[in-house]
C-alpha atoms as a PDB file:
ATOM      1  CA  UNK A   1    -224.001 -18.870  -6.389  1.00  0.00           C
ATOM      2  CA  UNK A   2    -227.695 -18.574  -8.284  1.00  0.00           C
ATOM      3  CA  UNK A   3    -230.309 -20.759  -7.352  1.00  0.00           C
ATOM      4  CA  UNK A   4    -231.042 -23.172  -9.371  1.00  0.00           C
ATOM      5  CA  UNK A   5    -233.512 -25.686  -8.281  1.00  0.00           C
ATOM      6  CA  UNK A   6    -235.725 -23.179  -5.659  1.00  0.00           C
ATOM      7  CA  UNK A   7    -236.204 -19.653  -5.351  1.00  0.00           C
ATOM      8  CA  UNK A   8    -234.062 -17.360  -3.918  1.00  0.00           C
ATOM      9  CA  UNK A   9    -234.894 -16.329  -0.040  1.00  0.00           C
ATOM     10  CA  UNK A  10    -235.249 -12.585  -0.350  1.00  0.00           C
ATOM     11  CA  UNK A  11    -237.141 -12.233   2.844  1.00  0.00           C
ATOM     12  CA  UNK A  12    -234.229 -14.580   4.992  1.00  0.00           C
ATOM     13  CA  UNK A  13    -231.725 -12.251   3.374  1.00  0.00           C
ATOM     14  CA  UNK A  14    -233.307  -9.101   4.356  1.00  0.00           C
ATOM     15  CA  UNK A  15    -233.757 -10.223   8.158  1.00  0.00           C
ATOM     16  CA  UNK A  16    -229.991 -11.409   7.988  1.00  0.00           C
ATOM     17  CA  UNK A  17    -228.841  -7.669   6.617  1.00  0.00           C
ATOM     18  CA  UNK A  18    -231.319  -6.198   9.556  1.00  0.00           C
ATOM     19  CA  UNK A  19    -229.573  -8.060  12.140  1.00  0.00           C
ATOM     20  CA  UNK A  20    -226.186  -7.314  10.709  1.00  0.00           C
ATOM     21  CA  UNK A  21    -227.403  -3.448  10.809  1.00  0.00           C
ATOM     22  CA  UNK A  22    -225.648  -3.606   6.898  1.00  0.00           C
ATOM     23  CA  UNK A  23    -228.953  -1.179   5.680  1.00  0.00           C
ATOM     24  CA  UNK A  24    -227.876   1.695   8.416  1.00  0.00           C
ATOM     25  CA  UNK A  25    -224.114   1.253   7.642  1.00  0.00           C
ATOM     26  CA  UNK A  26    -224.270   1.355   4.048  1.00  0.00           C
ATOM     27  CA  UNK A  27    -227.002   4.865   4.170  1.00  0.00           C
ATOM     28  CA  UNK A  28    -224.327   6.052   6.220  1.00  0.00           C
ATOM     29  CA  UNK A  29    -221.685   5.891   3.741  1.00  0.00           C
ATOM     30  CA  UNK A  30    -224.021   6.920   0.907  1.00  0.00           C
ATOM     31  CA  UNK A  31    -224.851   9.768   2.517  1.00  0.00           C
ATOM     32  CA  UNK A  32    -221.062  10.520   3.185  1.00  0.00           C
ATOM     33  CA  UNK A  33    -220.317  10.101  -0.845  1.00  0.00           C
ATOM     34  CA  UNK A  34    -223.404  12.529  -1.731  1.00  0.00           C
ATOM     35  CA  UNK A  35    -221.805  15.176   0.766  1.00  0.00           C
ATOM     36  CA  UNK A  36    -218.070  14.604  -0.818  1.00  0.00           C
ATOM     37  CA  UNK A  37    -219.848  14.916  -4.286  1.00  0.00           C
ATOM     38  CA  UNK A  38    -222.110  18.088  -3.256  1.00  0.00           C
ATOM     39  CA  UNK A  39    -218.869  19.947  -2.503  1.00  0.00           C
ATOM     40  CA  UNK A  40    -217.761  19.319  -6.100  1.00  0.00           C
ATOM     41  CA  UNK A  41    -214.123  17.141  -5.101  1.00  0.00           C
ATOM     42  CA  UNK A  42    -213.439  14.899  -7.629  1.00  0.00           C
ATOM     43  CA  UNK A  43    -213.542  11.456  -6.153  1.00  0.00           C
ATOM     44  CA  UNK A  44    -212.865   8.999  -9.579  1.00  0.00           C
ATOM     45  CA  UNK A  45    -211.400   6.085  -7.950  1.00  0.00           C
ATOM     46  CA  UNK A  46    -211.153   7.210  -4.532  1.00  0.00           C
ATOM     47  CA  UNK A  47    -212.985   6.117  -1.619  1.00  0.00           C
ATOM     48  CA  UNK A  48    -214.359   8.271   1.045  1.00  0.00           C
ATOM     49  CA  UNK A  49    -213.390   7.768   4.604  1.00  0.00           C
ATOM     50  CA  UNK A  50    -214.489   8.480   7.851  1.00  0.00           C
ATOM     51  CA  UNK A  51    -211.427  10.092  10.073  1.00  0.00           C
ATOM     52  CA  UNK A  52    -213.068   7.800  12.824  1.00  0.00           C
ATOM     53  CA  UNK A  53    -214.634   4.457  11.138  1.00  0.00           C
ATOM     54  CA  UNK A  54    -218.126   4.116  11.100  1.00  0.00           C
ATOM     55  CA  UNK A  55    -217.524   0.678  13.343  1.00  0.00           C
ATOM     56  CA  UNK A  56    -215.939   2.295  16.023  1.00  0.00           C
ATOM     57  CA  UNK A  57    -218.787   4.804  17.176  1.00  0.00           C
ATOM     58  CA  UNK A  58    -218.042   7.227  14.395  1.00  0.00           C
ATOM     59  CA  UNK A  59    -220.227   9.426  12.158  1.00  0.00           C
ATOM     60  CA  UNK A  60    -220.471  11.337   8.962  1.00  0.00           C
ATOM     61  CA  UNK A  61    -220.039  14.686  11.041  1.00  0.00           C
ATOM     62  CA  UNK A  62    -216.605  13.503  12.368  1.00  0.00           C
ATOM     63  CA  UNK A  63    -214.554  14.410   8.789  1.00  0.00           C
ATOM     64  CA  UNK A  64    -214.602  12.797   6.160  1.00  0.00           C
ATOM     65  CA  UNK A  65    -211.346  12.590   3.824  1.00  0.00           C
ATOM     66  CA  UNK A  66    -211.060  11.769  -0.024  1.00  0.00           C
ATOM     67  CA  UNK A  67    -208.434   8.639  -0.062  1.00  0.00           C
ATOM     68  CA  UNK A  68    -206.852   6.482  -2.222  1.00  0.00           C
ATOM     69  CA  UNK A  69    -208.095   2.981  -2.460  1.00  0.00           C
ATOM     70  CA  UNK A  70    -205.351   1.369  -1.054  1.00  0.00           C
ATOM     71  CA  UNK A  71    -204.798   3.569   1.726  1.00  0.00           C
ATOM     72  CA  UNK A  72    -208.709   3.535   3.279  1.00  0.00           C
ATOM     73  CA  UNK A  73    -208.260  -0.854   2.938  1.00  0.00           C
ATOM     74  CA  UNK A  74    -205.025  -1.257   4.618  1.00  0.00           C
ATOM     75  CA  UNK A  75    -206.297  -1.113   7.984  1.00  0.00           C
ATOM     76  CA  UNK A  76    -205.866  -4.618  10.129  1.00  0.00           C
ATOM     77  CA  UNK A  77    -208.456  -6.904  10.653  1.00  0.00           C
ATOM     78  CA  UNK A  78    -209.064  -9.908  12.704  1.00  0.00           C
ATOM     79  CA  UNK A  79    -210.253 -13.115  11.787  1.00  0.00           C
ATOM     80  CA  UNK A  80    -213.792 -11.970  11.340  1.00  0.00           C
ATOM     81  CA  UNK A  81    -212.256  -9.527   9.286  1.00  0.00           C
ATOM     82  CA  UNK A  82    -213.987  -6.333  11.687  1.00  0.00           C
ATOM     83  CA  UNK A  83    -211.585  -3.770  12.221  1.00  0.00           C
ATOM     84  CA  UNK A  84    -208.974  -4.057  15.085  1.00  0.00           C
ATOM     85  CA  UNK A  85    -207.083  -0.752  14.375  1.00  0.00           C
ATOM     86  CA  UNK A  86    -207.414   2.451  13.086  1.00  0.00           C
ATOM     87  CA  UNK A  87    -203.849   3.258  12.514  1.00  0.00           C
ATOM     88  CA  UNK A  88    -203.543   1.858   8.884  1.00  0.00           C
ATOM     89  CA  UNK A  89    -200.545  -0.725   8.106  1.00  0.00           C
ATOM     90  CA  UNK A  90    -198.759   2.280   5.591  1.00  0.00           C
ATOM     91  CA  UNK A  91    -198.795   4.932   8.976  1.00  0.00           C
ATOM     92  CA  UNK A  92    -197.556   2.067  11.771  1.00  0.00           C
ATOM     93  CA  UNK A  93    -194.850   1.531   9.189  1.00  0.00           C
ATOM     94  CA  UNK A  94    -193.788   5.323   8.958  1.00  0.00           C
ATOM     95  CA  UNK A  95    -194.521   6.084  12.498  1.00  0.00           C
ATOM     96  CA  UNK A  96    -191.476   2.967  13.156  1.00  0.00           C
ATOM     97  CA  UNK A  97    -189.735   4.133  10.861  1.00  0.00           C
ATOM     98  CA  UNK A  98    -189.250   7.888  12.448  1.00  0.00           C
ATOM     99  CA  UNK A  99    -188.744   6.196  16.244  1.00  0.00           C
ATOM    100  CA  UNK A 100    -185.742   4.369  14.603  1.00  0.00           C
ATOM    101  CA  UNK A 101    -184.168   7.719  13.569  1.00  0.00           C
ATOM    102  CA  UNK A 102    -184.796   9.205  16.486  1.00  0.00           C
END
């Protein structure tokens, strides 16, 4: 929503992002994107992921994997909507699927 009647807040914004740690998150995942893109792998509508996510202790060193949109979202969330597991819905599914065959 833009401010209309007073100015925007930039320096209450930037202590809310600092104590959020967004700034060190988001370098993180930059810096994962240049490495992808410094290997030459086209990534045109992909997302890069982490094979451990960056909110559950991992890093940029861990692996990173070139996915499909829809696949690195699908993981579930809780209310606050911070990650609860790392097994995304699509894998739980198959992973069922096989035990039932079984």
């Amino acid at each position: 929503m833009p401010y209309v009647n007073k100015k925007r807040p930039y320096k209450k914004e930037y202590q809310q992002q600092k104590a959020r740690n967004e700034k060190k998150a988001r370098a993180t995942r930059a810096r994962a994107r240049r490495k992808i893109d410094a290997k030459g792998i086209d990534r045109k509508g992909k997302d890069v992921s982490h094979k451990k996510a960056l909110s559950k202790g991992g890093k940029n060193s861990d692996g990173l994997v070139v996915q499909s949109k829809s696949k690195n979202r699908s993981f579930k969330r809780n209310s606050q909507r911070k990650l609860v597991s790392e097994t995304s819905t699509r894998e739980r599914k198959k992973s069922k699927k096989v035990k039932r065959k079984t």
